[in-house]
N, C-alpha and C. Protein backbone atom coordinates (compact mmCIF):
# COMPACT_ATOMS: atom_id res chain seq x y z
N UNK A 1 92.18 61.92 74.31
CA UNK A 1 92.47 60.68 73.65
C UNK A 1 93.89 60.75 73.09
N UNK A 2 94.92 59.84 73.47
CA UNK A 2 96.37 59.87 72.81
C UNK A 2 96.05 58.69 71.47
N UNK A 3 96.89 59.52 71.03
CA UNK A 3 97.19 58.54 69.82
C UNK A 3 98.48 57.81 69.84
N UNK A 4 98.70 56.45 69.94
CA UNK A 4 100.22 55.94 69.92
C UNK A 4 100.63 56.07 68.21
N UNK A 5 101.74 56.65 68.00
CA UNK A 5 102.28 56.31 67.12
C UNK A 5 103.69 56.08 66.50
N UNK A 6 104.28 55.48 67.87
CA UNK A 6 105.42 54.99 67.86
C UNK A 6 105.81 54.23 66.58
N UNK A 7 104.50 53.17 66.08
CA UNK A 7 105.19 52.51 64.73
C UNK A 7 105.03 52.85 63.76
N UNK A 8 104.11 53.82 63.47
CA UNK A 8 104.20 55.35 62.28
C UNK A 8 105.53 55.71 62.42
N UNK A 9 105.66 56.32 63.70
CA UNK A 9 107.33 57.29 63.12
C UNK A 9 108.70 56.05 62.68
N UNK A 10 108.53 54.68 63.42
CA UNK A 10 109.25 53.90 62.79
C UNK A 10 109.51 53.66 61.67
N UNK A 11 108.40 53.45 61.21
CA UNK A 11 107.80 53.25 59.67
C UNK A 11 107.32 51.52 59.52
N UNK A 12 107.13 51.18 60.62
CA UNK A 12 106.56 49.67 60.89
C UNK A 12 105.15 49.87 60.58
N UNK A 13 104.52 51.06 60.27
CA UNK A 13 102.96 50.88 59.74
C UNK A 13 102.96 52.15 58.71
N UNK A 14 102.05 52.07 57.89
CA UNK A 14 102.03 52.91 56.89
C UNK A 14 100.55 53.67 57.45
N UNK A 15 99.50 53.48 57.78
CA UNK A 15 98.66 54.11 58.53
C UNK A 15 98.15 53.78 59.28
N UNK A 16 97.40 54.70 60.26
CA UNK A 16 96.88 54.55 61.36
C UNK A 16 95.19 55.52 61.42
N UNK A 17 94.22 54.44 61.48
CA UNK A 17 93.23 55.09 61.37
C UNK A 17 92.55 55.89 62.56
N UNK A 18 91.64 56.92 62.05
CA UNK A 18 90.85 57.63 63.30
C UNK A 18 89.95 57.65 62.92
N UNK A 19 88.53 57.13 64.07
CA UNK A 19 87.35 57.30 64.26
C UNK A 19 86.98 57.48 65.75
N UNK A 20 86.69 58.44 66.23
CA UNK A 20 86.43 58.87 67.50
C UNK A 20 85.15 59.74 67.76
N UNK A 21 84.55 59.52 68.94
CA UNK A 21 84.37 61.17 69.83
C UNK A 21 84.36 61.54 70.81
N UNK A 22 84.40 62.59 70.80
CA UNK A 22 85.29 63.40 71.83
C UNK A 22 84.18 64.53 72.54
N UNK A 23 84.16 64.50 73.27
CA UNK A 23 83.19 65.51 74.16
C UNK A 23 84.14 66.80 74.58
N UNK A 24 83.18 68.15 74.16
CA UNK A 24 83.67 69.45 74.14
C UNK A 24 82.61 70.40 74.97
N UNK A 25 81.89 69.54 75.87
CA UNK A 25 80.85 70.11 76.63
C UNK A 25 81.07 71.06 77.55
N UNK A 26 81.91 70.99 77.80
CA UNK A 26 82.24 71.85 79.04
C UNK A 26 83.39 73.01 78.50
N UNK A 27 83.72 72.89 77.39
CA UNK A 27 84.52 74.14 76.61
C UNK A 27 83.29 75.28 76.51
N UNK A 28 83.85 76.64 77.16
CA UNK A 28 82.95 77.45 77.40
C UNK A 28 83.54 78.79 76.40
N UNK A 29 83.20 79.41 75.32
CA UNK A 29 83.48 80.19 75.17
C UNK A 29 82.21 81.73 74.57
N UNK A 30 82.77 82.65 75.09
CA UNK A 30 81.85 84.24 74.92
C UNK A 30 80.83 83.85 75.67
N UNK A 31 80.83 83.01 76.87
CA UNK A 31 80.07 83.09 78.09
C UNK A 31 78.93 81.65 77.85
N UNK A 32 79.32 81.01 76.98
CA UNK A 32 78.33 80.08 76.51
C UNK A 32 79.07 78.79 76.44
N UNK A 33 78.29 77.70 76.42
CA UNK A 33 78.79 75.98 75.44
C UNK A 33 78.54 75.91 74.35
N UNK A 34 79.28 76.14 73.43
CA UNK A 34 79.04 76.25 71.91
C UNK A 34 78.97 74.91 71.69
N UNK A 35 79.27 74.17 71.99
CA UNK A 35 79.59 72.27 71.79
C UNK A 35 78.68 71.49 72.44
N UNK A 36 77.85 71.41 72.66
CA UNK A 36 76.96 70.60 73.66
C UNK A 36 76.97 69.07 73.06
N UNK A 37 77.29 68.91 71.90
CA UNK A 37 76.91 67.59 72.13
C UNK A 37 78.23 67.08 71.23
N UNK A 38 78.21 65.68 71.06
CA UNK A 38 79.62 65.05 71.04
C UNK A 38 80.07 65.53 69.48
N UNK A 39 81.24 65.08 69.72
CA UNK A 39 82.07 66.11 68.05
C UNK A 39 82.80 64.61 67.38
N UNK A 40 82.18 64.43 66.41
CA UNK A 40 83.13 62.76 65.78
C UNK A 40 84.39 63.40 64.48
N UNK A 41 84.93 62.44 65.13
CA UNK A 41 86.36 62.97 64.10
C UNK A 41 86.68 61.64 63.27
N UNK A 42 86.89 61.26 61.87
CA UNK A 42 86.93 60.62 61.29
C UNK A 42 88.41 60.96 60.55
N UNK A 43 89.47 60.02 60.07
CA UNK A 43 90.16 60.32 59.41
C UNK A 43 91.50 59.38 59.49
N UNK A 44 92.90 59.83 59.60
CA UNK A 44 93.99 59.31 59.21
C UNK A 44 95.46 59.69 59.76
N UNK A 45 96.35 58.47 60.19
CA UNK A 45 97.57 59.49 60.14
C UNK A 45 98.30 58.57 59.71
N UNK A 46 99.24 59.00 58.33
CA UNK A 46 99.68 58.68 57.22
C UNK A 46 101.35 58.70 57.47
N UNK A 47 102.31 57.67 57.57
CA UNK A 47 103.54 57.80 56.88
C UNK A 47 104.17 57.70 55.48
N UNK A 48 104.34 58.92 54.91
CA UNK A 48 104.24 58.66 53.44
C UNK A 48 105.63 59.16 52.96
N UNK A 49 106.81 58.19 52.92
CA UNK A 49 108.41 58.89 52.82
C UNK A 49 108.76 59.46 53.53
N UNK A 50 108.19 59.03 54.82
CA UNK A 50 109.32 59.88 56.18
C UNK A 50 108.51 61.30 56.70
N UNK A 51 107.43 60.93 56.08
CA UNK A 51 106.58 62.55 56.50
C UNK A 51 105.25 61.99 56.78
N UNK A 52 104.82 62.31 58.30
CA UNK A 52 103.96 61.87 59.23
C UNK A 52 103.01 63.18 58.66
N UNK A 53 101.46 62.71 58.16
CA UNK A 53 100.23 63.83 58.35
C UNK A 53 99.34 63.33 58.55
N UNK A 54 98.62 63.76 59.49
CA UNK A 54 97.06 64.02 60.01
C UNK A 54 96.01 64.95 59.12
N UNK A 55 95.06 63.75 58.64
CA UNK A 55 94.26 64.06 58.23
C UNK A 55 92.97 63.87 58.60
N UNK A 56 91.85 64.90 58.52
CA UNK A 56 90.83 64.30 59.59
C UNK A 56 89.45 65.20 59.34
N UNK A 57 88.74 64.78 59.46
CA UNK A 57 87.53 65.60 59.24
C UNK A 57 86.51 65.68 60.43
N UNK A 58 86.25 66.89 61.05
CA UNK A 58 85.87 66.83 62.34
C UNK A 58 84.33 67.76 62.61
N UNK A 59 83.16 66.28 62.44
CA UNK A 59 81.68 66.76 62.25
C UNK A 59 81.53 67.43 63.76
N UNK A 60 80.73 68.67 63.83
CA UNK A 60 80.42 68.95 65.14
C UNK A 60 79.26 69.91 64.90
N UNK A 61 78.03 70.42 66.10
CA UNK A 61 77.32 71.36 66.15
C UNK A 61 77.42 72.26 66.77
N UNK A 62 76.87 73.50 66.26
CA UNK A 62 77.20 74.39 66.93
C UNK A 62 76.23 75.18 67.44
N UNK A 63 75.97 75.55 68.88
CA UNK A 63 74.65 75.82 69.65
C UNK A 63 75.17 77.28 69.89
N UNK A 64 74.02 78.27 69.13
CA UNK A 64 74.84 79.88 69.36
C UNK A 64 73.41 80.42 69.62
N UNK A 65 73.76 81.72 69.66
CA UNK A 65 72.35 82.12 69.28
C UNK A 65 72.92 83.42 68.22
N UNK A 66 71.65 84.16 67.38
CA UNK A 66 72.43 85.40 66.23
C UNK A 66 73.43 86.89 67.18
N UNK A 67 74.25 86.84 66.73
CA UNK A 67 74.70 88.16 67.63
C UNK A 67 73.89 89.15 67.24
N UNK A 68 72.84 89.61 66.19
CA UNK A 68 72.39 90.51 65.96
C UNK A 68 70.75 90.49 66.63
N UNK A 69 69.99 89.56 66.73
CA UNK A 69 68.52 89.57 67.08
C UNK A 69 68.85 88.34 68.07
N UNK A 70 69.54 87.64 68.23
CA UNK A 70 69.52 86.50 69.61
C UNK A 70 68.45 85.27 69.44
N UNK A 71 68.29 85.15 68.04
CA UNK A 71 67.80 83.70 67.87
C UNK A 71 68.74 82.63 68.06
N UNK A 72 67.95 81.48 68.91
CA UNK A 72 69.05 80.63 69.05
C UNK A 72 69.33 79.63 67.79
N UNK A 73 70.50 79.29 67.36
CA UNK A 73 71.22 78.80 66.16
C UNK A 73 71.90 77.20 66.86
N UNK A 74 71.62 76.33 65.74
CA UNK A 74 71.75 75.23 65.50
C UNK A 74 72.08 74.82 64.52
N UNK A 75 73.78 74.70 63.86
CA UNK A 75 73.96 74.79 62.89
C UNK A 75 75.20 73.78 62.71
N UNK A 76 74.78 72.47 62.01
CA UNK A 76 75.65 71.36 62.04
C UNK A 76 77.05 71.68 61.25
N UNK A 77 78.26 71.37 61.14
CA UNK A 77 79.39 71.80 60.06
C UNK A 77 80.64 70.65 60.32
N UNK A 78 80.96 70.85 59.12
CA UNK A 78 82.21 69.86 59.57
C UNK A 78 83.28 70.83 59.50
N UNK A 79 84.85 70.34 59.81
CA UNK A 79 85.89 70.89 59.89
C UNK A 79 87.18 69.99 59.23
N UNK A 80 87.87 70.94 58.29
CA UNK A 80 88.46 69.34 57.41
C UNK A 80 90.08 70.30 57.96
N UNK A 81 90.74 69.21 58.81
CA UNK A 81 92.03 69.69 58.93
C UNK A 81 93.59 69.39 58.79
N UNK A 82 94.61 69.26 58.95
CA UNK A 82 95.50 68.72 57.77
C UNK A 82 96.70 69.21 58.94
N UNK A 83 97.29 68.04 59.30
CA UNK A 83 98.79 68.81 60.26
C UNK A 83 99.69 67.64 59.95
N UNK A 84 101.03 68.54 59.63
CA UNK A 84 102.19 67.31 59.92
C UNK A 84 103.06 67.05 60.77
N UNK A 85 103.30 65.78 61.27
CA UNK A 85 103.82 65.94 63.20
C UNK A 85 105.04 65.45 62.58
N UNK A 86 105.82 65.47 63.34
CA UNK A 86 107.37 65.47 63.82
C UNK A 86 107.67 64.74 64.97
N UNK A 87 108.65 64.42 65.42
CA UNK A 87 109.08 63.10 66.45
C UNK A 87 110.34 64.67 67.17
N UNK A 88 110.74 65.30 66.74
CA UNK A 88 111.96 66.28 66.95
C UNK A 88 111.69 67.68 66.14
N UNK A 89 111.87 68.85 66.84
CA UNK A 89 112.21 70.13 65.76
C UNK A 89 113.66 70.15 66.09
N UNK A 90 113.85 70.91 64.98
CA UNK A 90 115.05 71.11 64.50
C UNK A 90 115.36 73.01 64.72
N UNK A 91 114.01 73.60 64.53
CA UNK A 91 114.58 74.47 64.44
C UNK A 91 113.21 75.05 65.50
N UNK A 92 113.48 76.35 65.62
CA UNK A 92 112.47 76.50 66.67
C UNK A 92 111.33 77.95 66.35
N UNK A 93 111.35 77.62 65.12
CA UNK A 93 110.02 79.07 64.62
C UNK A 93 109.42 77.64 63.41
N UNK A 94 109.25 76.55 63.52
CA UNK A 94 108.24 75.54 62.62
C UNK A 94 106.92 75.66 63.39
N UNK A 95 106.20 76.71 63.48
CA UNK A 95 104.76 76.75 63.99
C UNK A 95 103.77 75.81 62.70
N UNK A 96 104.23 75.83 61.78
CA UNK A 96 103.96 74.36 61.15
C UNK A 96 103.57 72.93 61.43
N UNK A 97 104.15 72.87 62.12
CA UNK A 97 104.48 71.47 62.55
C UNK A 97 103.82 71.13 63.96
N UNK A 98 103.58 70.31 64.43
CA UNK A 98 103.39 69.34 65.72
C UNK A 98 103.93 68.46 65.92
N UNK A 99 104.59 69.23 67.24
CA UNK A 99 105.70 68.43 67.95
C UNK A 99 104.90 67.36 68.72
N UNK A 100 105.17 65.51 68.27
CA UNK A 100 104.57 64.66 69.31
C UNK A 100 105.41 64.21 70.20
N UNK A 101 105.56 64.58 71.21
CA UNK A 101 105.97 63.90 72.00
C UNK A 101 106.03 62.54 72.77
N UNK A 102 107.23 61.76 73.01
CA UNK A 102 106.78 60.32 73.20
C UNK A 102 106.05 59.83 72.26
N UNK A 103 105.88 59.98 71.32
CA UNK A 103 105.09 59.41 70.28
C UNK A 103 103.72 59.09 70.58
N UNK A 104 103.18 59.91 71.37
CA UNK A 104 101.97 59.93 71.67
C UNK A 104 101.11 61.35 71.55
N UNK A 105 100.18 61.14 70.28
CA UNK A 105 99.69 62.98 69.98
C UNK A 105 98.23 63.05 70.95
N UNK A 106 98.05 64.23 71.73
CA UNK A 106 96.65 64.25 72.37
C UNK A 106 95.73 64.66 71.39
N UNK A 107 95.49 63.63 70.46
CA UNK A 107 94.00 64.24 69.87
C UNK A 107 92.98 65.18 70.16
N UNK A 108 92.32 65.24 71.30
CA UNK A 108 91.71 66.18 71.87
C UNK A 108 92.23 67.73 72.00
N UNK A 109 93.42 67.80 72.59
CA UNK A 109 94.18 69.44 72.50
C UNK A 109 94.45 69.63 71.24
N UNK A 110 94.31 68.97 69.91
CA UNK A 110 94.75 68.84 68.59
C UNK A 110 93.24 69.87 68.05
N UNK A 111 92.53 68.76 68.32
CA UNK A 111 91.09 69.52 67.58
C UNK A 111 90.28 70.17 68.35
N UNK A 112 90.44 70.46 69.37
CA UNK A 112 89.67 71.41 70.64
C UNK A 112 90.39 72.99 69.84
N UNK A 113 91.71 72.84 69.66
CA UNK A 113 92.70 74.03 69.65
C UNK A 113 91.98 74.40 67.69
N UNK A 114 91.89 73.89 66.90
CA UNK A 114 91.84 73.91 65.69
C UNK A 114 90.05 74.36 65.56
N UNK A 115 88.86 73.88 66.19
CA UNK A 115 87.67 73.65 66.57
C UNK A 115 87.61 75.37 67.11
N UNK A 116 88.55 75.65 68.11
CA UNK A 116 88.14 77.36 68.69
C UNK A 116 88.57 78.20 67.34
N UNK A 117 90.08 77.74 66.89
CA UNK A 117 90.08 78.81 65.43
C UNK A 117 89.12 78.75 64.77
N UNK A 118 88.12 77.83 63.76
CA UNK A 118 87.51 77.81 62.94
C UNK A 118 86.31 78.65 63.32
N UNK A 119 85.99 78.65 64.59
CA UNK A 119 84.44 78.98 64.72
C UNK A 119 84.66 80.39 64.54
N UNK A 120 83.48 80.85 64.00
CA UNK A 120 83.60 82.17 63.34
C UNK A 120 83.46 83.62 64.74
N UNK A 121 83.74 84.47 64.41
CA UNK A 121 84.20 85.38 65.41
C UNK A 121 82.53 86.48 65.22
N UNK A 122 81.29 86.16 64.56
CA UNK A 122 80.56 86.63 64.05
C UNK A 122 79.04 85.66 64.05
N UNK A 123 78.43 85.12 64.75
CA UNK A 123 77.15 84.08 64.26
C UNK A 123 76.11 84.65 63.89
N UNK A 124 75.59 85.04 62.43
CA UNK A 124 74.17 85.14 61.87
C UNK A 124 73.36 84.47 61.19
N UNK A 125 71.91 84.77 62.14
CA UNK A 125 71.05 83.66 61.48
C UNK A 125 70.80 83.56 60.12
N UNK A 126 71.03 84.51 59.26
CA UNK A 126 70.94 84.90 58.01
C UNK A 126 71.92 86.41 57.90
N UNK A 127 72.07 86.18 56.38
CA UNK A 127 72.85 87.45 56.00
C UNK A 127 72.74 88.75 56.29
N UNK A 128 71.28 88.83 55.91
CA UNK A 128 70.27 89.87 55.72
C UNK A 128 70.09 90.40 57.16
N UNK A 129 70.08 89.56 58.30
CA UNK A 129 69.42 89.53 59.77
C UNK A 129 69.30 91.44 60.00
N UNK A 130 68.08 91.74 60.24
CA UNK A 130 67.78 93.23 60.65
C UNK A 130 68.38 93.63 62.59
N UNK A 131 68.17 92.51 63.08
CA UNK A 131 68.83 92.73 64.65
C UNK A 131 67.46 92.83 64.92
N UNK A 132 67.98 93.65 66.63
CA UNK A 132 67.00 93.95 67.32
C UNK A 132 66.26 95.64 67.34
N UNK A 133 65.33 95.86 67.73
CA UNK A 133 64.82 97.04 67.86
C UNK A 133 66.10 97.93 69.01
N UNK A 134 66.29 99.30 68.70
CA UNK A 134 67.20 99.70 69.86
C UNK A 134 66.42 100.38 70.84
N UNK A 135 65.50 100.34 70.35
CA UNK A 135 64.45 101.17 71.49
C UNK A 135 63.41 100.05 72.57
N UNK A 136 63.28 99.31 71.40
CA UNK A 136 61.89 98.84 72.42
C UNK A 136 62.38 97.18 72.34
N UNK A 137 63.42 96.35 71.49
CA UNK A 137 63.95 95.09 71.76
C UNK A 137 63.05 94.38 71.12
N UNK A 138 62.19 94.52 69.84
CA UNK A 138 61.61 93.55 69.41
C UNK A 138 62.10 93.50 67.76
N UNK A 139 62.15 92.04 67.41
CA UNK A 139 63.26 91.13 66.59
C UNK A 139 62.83 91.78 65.05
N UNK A 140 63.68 92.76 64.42
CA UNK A 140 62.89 93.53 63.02
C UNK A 140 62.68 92.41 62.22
N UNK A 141 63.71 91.46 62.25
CA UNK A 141 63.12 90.17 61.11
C UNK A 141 61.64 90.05 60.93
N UNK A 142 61.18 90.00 62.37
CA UNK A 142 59.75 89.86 62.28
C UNK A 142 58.63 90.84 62.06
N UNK A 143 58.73 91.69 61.85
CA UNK A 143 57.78 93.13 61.45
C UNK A 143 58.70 94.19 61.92
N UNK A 144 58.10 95.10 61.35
CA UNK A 144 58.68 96.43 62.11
C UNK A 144 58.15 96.60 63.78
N UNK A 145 58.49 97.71 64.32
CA UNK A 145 57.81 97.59 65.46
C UNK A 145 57.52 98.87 65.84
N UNK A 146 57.88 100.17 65.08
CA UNK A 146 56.30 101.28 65.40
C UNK A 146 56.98 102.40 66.00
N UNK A 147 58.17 101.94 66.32
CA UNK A 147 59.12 102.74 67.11
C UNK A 147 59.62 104.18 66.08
N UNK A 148 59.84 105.12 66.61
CA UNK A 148 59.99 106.46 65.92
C UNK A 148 61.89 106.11 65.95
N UNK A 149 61.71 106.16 63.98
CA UNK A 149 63.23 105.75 64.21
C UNK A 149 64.12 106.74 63.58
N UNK A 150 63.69 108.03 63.57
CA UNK A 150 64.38 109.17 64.02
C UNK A 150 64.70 110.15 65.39
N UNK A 151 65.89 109.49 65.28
CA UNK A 151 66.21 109.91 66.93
C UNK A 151 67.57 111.09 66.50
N UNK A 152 67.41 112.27 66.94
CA UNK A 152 68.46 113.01 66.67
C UNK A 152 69.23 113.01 68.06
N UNK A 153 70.20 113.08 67.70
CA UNK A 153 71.62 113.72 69.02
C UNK A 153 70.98 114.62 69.66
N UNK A 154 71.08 114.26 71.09
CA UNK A 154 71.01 115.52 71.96
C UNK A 154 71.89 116.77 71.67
N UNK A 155 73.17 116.11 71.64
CA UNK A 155 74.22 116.90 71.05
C UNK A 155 73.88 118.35 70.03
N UNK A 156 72.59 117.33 68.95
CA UNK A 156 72.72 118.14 67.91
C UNK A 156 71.53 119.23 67.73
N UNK A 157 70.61 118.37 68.18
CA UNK A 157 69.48 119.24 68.40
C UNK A 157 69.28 120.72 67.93
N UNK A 158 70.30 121.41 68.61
CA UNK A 158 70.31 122.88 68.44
C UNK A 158 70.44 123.30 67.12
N UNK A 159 71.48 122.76 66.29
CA UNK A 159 71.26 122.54 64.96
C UNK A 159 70.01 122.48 63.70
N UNK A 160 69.38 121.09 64.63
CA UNK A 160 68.23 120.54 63.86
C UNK A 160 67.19 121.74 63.84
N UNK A 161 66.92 122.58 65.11
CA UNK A 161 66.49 123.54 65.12
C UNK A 161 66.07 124.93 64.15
N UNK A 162 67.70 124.75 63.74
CA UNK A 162 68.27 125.85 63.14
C UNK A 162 67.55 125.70 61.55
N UNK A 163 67.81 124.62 61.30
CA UNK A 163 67.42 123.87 59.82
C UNK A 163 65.63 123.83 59.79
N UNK A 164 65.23 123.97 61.18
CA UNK A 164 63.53 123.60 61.30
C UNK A 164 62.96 125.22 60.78
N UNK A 165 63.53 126.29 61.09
CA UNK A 165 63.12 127.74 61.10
C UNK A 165 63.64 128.24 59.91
């Protein structure tokens, strides 16, 4: 989705509203669709004294499952994000800034790009989450599971030995 905002950077409008959505279905990341269903972005882009910002708040779900026990996760969140665009840089290390070109910003590469930073590098169903069994694969959240969970090093064995006599 472009955004025109040729009469923002003029200064022939003082804002320009956003209500959209945007489909992220097919963004695949750590082997999965974290996005399955549509992502609404609500918000603003403001000329306020010669300084263009995007403001925007961007509801989306997120379809994971726990990295620790592999329950699947469904967990709604919003994303509140804040950029100020430019018509020209001036200098060329403003990673600050967004450069629009033609006065037209791609919304979509805006919050697709902002949407992969936020999501966390970590998904648990809870804090606490016990994982999975390493022996036998059944979910400790839910009971123990019987498994002998002293396992010494082969390595060490000879040792353990030593300490047994």
């Amino acid at each position: 989705m472009l955004l025109q905002l040729k009469s923002l950077f003029m200064g022939d409008t003082q804002s320009v509203p956003i209500d959209c959505v945007l489909d992220f279905s097919n963004l695949e990341l750590y082997g999965s669709q974290p996005l399955r269903e549509p992502v609404h972005v609500t918000g603003k882009v403001e000329n306020r004294t010669g300084i263009v910002q995007l403001t925007a708040d961007v509801a989306y779900v997120l379809d994971t499952t726990c990295d620790r026990c592999m329950t699947p996760l469904h967990r709604e969140s919003v994303l509140h994000i804040e950029h100020i665009l430019v018509a020209s840089l001036n200098r060329e290390d403003a990673d600050d800034l967004i450069l629009v070109e033609n006065n037209q910003l791609p919304l979509d590469e805006l919050v697709e790009a902002d949407l992969i930073l936020s999501l966390p590098m970590k998904t648990l169903c809870r804090e606490d989450c016990r994982g999975l069994c390493f022996q036998c694969g059944k979910n400790l959240n839910e009971g123990l599971c019987g498994c002998r969970t002293e396992s010494v090093d082969p390595r060490l064995a000879v040792l353990k030995d030593l300490l047994d006599t």
